[in-house]
PDB file of N, CA and C in Angstrom:
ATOM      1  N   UNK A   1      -3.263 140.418  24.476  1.00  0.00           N
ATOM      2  CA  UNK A   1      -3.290 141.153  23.232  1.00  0.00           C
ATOM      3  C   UNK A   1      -2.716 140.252  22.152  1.00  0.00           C
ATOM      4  N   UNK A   2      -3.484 139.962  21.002  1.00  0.00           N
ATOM      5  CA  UNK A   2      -3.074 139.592  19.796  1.00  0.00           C
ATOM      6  C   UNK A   2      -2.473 140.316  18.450  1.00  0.00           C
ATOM      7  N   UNK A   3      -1.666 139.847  17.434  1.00  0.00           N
ATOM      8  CA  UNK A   3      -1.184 140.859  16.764  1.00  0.00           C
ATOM      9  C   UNK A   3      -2.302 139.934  15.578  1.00  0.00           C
ATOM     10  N   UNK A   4      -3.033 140.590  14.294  1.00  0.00           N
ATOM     11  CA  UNK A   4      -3.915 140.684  13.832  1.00  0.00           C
ATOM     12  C   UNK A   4      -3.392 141.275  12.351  1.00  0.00           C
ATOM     13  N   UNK A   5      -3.927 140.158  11.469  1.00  0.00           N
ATOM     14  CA  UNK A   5      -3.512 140.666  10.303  1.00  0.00           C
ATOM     15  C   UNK A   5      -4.040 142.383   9.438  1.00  0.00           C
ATOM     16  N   UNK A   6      -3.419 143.130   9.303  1.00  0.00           N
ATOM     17  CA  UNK A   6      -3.931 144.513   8.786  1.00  0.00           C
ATOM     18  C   UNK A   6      -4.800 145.031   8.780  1.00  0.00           C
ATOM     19  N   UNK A   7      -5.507 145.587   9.646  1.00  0.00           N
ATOM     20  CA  UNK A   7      -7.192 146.400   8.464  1.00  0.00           C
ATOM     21  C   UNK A   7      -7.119 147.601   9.245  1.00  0.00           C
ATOM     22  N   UNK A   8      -7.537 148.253   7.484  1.00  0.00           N
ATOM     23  CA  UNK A   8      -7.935 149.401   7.473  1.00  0.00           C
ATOM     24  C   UNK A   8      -8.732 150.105   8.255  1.00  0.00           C
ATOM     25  N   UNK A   9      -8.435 151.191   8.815  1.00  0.00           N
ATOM     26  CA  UNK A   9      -9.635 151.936   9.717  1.00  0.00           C
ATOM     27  C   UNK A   9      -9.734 153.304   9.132  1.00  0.00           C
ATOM     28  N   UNK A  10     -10.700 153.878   9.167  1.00  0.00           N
ATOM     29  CA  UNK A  10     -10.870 155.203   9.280  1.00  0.00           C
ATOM     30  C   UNK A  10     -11.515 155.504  10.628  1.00  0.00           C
ATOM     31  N   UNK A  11     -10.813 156.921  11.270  1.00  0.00           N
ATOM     32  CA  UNK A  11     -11.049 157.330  12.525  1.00  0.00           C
ATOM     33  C   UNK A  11     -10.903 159.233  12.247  1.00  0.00           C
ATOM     34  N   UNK A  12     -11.624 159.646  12.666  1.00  0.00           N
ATOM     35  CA  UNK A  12     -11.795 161.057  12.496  1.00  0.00           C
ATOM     36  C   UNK A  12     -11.036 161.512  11.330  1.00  0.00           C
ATOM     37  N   UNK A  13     -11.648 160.867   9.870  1.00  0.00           N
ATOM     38  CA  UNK A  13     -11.106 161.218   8.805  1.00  0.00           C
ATOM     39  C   UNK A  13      -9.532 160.606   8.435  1.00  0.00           C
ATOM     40  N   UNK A  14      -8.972 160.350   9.079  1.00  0.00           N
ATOM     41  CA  UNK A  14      -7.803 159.416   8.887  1.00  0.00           C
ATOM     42  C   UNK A  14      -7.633 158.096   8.628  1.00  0.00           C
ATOM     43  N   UNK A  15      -6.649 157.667   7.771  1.00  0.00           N
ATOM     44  CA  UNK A  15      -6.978 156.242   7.941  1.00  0.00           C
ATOM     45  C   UNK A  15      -5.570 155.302   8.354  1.00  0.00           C
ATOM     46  N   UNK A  16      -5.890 154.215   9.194  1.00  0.00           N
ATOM     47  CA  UNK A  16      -4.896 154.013  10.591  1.00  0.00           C
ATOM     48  C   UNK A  16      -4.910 152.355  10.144  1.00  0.00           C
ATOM     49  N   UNK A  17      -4.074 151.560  10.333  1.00  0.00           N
ATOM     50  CA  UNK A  17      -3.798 150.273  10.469  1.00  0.00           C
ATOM     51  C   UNK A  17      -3.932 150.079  11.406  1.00  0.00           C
ATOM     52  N   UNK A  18      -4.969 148.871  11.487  1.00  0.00           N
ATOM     53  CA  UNK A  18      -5.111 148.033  12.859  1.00  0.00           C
ATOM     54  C   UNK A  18      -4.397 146.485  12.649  1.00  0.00           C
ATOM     55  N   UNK A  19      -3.549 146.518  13.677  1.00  0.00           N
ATOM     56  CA  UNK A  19      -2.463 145.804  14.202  1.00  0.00           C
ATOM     57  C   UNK A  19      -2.819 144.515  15.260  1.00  0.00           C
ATOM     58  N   UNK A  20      -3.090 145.391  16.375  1.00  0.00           N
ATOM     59  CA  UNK A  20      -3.126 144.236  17.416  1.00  0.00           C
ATOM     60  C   UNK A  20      -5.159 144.493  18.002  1.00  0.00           C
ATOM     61  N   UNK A  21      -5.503 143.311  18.403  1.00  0.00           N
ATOM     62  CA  UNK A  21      -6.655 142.873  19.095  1.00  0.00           C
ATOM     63  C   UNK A  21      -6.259 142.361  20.639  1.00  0.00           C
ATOM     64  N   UNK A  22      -7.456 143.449  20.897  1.00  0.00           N
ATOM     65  CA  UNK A  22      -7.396 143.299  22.660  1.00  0.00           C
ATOM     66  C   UNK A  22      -8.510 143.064  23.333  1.00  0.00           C
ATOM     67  N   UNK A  23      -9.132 141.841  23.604  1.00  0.00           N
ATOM     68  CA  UNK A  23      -9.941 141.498  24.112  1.00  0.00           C
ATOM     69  C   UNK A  23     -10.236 141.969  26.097  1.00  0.00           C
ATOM     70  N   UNK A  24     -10.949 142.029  26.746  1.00  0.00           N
ATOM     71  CA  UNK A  24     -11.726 142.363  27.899  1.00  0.00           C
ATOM     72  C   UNK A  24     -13.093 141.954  28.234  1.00  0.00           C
ATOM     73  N   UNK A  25     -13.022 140.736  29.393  1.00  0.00           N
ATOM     74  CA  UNK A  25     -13.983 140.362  29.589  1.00  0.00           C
ATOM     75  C   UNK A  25     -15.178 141.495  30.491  1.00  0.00           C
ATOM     76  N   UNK A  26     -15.968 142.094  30.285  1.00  0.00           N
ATOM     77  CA  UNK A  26     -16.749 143.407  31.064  1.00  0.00           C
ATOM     78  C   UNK A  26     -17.850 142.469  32.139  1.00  0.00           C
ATOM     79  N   UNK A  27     -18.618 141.459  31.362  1.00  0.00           N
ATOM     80  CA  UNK A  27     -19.562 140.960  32.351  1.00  0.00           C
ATOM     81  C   UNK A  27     -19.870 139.375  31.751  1.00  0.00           C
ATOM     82  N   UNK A  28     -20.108 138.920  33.025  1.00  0.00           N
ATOM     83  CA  UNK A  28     -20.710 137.443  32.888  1.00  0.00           C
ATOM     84  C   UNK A  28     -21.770 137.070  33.776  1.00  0.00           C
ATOM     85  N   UNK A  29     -23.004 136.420  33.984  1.00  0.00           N
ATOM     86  CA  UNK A  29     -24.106 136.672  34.344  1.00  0.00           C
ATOM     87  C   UNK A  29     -23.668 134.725  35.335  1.00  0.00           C
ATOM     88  N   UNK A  30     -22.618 134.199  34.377  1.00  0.00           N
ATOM     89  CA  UNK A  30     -22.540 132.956  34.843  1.00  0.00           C
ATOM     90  C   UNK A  30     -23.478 131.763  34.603  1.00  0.00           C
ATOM     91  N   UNK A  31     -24.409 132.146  33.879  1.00  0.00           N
ATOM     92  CA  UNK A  31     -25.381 131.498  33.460  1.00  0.00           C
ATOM     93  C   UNK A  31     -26.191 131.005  31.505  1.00  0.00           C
ATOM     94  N   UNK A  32     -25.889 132.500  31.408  1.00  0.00           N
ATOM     95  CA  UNK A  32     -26.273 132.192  29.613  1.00  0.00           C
ATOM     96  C   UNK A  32     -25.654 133.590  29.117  1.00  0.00           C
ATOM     97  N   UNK A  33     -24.942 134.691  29.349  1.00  0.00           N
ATOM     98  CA  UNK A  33     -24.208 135.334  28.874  1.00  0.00           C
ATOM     99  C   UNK A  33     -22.737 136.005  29.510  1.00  0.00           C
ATOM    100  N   UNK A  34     -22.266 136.272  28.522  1.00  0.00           N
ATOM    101  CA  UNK A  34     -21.251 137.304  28.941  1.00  0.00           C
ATOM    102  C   UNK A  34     -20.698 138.298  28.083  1.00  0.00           C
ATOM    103  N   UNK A  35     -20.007 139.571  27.925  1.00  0.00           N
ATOM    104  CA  UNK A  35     -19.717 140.377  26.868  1.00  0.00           C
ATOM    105  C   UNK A  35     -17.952 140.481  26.978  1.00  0.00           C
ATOM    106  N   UNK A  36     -17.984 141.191  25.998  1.00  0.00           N
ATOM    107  CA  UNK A  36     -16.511 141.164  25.486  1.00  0.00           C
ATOM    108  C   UNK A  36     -15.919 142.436  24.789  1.00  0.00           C
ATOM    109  N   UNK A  37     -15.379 143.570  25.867  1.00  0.00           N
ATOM    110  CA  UNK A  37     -14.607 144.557  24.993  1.00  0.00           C
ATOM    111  C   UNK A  37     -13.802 144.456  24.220  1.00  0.00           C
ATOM    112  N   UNK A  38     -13.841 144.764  22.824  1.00  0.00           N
ATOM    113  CA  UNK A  38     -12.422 144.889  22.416  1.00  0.00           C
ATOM    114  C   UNK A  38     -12.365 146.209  21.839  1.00  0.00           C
ATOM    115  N   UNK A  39     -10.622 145.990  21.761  1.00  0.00           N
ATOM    116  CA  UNK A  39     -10.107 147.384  21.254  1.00  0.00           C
ATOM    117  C   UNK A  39      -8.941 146.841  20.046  1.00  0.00           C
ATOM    118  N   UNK A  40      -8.811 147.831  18.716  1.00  0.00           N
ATOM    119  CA  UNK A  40      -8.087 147.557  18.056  1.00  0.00           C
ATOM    120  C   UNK A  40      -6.899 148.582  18.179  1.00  0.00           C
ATOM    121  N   UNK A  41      -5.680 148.242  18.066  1.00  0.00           N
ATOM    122  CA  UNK A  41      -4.501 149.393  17.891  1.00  0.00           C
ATOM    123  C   UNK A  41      -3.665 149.246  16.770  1.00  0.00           C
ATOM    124  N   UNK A  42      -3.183 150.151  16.532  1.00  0.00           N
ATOM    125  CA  UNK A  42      -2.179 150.192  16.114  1.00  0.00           C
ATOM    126  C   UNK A  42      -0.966 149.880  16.214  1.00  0.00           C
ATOM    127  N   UNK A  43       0.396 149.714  15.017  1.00  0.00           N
ATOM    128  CA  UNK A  43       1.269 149.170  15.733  1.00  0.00           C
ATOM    129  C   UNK A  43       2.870 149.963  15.819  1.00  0.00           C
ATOM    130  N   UNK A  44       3.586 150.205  16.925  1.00  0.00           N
ATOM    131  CA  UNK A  44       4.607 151.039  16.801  1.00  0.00           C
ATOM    132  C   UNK A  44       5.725 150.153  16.448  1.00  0.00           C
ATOM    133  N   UNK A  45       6.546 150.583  15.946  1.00  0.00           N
ATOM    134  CA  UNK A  45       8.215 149.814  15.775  1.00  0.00           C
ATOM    135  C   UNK A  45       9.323 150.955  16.573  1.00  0.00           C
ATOM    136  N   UNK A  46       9.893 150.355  17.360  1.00  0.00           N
ATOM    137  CA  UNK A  46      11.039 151.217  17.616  1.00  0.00           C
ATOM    138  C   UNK A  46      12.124 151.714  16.943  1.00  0.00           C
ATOM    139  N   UNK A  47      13.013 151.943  16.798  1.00  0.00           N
ATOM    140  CA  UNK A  47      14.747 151.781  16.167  1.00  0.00           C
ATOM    141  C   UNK A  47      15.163 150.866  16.115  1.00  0.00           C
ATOM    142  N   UNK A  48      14.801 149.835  17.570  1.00  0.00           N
ATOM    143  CA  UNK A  48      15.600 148.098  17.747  1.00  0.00           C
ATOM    144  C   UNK A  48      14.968 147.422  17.051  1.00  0.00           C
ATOM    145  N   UNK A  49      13.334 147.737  16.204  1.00  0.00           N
ATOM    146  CA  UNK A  49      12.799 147.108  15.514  1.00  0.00           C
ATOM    147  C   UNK A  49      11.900 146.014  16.563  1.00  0.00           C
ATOM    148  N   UNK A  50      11.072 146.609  18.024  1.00  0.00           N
ATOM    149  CA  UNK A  50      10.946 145.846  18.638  1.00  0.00           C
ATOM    150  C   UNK A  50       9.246 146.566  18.273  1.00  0.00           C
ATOM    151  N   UNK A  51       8.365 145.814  18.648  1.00  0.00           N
ATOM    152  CA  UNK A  51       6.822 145.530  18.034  1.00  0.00           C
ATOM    153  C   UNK A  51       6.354 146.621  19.519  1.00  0.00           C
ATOM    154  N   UNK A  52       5.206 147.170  19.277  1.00  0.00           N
ATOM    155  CA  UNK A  52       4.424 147.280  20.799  1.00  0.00           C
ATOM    156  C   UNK A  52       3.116 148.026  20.352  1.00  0.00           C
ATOM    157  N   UNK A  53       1.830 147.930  21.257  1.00  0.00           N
ATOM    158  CA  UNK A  53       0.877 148.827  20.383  1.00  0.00           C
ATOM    159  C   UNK A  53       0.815 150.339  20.627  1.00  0.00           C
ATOM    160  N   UNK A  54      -0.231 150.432  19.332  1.00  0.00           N
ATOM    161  CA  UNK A  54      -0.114 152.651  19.364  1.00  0.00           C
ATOM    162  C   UNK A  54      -1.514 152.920  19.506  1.00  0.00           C
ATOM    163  N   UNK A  55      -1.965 153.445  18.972  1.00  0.00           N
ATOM    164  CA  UNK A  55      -3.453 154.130  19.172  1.00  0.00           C
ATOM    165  C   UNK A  55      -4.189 153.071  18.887  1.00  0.00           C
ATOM    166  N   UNK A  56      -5.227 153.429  19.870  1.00  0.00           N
ATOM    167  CA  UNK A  56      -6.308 152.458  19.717  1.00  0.00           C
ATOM    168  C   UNK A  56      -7.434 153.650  18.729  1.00  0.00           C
ATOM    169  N   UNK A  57      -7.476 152.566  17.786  1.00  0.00           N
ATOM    170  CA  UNK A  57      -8.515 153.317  16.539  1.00  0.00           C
ATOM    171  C   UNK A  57      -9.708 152.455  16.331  1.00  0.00           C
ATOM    172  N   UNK A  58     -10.124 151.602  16.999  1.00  0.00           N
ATOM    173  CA  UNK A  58     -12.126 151.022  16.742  1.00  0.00           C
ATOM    174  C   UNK A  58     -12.113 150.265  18.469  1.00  0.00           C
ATOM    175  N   UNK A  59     -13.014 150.620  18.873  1.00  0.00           N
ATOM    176  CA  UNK A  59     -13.866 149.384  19.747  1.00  0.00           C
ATOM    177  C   UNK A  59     -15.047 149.124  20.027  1.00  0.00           C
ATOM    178  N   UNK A  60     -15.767 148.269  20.490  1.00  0.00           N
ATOM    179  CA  UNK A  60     -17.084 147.888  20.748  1.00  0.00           C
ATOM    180  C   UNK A  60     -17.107 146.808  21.553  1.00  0.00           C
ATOM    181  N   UNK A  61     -18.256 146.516  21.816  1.00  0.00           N
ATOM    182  CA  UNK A  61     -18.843 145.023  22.603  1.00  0.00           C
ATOM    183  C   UNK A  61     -19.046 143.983  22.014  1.00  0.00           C
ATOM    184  N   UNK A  62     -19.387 142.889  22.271  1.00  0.00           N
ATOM    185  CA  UNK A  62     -19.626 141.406  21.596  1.00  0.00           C
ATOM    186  C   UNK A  62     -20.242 141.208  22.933  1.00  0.00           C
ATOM    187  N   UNK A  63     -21.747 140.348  22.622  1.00  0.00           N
ATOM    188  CA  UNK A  63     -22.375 139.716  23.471  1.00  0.00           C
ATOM    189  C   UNK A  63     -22.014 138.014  23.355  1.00  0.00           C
ATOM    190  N   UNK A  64     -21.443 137.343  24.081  1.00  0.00           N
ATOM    191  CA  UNK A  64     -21.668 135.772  23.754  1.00  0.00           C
ATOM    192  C   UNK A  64     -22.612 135.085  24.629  1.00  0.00           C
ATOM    193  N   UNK A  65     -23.947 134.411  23.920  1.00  0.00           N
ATOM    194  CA  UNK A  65     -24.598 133.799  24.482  1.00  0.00           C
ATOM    195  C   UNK A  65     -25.618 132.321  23.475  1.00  0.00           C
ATOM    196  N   UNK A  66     -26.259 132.194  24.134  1.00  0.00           N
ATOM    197  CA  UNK A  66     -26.760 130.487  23.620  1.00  0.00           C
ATOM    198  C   UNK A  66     -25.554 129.033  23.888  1.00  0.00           C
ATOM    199  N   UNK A  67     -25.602 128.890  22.878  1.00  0.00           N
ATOM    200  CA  UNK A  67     -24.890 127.674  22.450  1.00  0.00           C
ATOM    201  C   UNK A  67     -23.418 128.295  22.143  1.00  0.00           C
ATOM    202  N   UNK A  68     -22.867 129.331  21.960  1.00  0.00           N
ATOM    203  CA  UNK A  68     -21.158 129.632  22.181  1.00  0.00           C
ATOM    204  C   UNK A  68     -21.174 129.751  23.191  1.00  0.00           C
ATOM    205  N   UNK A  69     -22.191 130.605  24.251  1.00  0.00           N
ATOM    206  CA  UNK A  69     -22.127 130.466  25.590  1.00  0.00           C
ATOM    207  C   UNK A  69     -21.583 129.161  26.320  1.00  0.00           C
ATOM    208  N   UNK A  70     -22.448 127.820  26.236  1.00  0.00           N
ATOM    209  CA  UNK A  70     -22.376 126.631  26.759  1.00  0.00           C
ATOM    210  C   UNK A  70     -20.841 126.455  26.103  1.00  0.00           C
ATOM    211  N   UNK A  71     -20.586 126.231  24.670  1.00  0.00           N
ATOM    212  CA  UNK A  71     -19.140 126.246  23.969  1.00  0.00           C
ATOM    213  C   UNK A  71     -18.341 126.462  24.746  1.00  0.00           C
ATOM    214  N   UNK A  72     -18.082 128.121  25.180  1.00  0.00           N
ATOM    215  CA  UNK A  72     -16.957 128.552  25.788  1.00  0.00           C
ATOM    216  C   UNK A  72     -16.896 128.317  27.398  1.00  0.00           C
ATOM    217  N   UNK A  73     -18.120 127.662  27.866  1.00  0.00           N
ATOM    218  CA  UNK A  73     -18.208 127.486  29.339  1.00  0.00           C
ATOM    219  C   UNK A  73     -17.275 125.973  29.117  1.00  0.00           C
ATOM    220  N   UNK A  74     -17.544 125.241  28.392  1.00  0.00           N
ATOM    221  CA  UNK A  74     -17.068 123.444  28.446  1.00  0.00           C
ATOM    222  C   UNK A  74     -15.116 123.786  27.922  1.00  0.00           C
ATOM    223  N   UNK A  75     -14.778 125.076  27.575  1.00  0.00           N
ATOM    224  CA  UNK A  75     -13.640 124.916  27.338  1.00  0.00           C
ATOM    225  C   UNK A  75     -12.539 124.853  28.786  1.00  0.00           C
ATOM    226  N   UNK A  76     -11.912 123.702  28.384  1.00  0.00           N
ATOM    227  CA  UNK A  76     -10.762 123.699  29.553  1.00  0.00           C
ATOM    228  C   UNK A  76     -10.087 125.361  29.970  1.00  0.00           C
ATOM    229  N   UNK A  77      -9.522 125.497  31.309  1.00  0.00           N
ATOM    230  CA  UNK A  77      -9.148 126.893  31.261  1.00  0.00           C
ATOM    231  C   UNK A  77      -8.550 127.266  30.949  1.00  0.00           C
ATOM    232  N   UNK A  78      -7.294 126.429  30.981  1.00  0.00           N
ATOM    233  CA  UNK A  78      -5.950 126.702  30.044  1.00  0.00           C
ATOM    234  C   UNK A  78      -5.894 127.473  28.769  1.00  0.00           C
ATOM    235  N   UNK A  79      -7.428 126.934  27.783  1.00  0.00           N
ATOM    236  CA  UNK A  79      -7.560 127.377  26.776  1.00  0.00           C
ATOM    237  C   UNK A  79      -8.911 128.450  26.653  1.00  0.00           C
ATOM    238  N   UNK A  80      -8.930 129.511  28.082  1.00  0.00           N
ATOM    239  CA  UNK A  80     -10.248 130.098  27.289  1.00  0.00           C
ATOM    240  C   UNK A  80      -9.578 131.281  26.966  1.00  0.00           C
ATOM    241  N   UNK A  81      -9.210 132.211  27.221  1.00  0.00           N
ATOM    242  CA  UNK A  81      -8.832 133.037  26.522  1.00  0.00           C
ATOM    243  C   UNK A  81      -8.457 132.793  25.280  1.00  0.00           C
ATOM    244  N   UNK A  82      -7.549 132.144  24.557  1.00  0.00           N
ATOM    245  CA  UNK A  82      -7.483 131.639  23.487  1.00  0.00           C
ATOM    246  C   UNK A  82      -8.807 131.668  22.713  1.00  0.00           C
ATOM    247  N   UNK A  83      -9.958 130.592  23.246  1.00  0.00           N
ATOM    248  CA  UNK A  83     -11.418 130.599  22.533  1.00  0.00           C
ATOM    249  C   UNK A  83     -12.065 132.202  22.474  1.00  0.00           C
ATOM    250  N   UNK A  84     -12.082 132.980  23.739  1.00  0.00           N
ATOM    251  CA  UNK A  84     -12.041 134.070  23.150  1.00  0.00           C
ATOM    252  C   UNK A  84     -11.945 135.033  22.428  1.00  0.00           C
ATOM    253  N   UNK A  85     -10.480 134.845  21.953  1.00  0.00           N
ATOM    254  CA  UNK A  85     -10.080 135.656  21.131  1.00  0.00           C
ATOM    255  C   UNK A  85     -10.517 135.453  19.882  1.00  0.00           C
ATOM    256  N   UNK A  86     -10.181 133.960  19.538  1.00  0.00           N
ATOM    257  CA  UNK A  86     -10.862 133.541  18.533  1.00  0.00           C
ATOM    258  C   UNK A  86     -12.478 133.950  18.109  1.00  0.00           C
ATOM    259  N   UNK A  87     -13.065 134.004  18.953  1.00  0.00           N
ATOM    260  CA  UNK A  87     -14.534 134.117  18.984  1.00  0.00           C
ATOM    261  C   UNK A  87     -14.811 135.568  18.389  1.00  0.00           C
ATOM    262  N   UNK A  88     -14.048 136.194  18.849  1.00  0.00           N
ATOM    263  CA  UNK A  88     -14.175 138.086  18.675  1.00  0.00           C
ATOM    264  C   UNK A  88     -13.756 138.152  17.575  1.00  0.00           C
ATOM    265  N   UNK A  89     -12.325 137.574  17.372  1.00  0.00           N
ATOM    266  CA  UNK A  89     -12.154 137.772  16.107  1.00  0.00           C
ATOM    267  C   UNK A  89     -13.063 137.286  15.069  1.00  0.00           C
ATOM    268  N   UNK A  90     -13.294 136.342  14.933  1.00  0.00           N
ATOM    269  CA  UNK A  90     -14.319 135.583  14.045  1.00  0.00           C
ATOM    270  C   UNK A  90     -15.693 137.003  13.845  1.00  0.00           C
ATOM    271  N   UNK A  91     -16.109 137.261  14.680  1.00  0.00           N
ATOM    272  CA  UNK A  91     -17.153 138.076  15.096  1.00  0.00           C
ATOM    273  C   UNK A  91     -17.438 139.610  14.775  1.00  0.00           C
ATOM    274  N   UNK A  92     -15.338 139.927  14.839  1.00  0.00           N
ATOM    275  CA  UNK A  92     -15.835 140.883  14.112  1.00  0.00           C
ATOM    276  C   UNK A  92     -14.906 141.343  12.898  1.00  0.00           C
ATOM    277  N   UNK A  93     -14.647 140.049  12.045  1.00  0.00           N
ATOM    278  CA  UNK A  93     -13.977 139.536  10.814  1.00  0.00           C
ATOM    279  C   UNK A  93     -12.855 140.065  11.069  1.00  0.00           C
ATOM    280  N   UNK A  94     -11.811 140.084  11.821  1.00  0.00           N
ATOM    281  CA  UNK A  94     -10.158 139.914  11.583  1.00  0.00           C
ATOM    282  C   UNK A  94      -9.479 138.719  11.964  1.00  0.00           C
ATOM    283  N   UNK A  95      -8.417 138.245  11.074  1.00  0.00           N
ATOM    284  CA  UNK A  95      -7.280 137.312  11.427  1.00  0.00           C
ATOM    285  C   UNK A  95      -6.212 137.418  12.260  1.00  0.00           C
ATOM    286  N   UNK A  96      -6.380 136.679  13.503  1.00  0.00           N
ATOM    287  CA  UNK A  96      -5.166 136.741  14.350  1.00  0.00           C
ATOM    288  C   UNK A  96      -4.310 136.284  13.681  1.00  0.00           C
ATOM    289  N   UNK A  97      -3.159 136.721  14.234  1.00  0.00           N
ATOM    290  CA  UNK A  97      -1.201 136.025  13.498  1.00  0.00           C
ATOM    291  C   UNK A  97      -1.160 135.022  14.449  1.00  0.00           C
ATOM    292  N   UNK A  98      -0.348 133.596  13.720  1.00  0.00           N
ATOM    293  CA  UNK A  98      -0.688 133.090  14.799  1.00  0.00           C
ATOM    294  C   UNK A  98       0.638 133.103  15.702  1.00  0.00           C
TER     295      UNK A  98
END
């Protein structure tokens, strides 16, 4: 889970700050695709002032395939999640914190 610079949501008429990005890999074919749940939340603060997430208010899929496909296959492993995240985010316009 990433913490994600602000955006606005509306969700059953309300409108909710999205906080953190949570990526989930659902399927990979191993060959020329794979998809990508994410979920956005919200963010709680305690009393100690300690961070954690709250409602999840948007999600959907991301298909990655072609040439990000091959991209994210040549990334070392250390760093794929990382490319991931990046990728989703990019994809579906929010800024991770870094």
């Amino acid at each position: 889970m990433k913490e994600i610079v602000s955006q606005q949501i509306w969700l059953d008429g309300l409108e909710y700050e999205a906080q953190y990005l949570q990526c989930t890999g659902t399927y990979d074919n191993y060959l020329s695709t794979a998809t990508v749940y994410y979920q956005l939340f919200t963010m709680l603060i305690d009393v100690n002032g300690d961070k954690s997430p709250g409602q999840q208010v948007a999600s959907g899929y991301k298909e990655i395939q072609g040439q990000e496909y091959i991209d994210w296959g040549n990334v070392p492993a250390s760093s794929v999640n990382e490319w991931i995240y990046n990728w989703t985010a990019e994809q579906i316009n929010v800024t991770i914190i870094p």
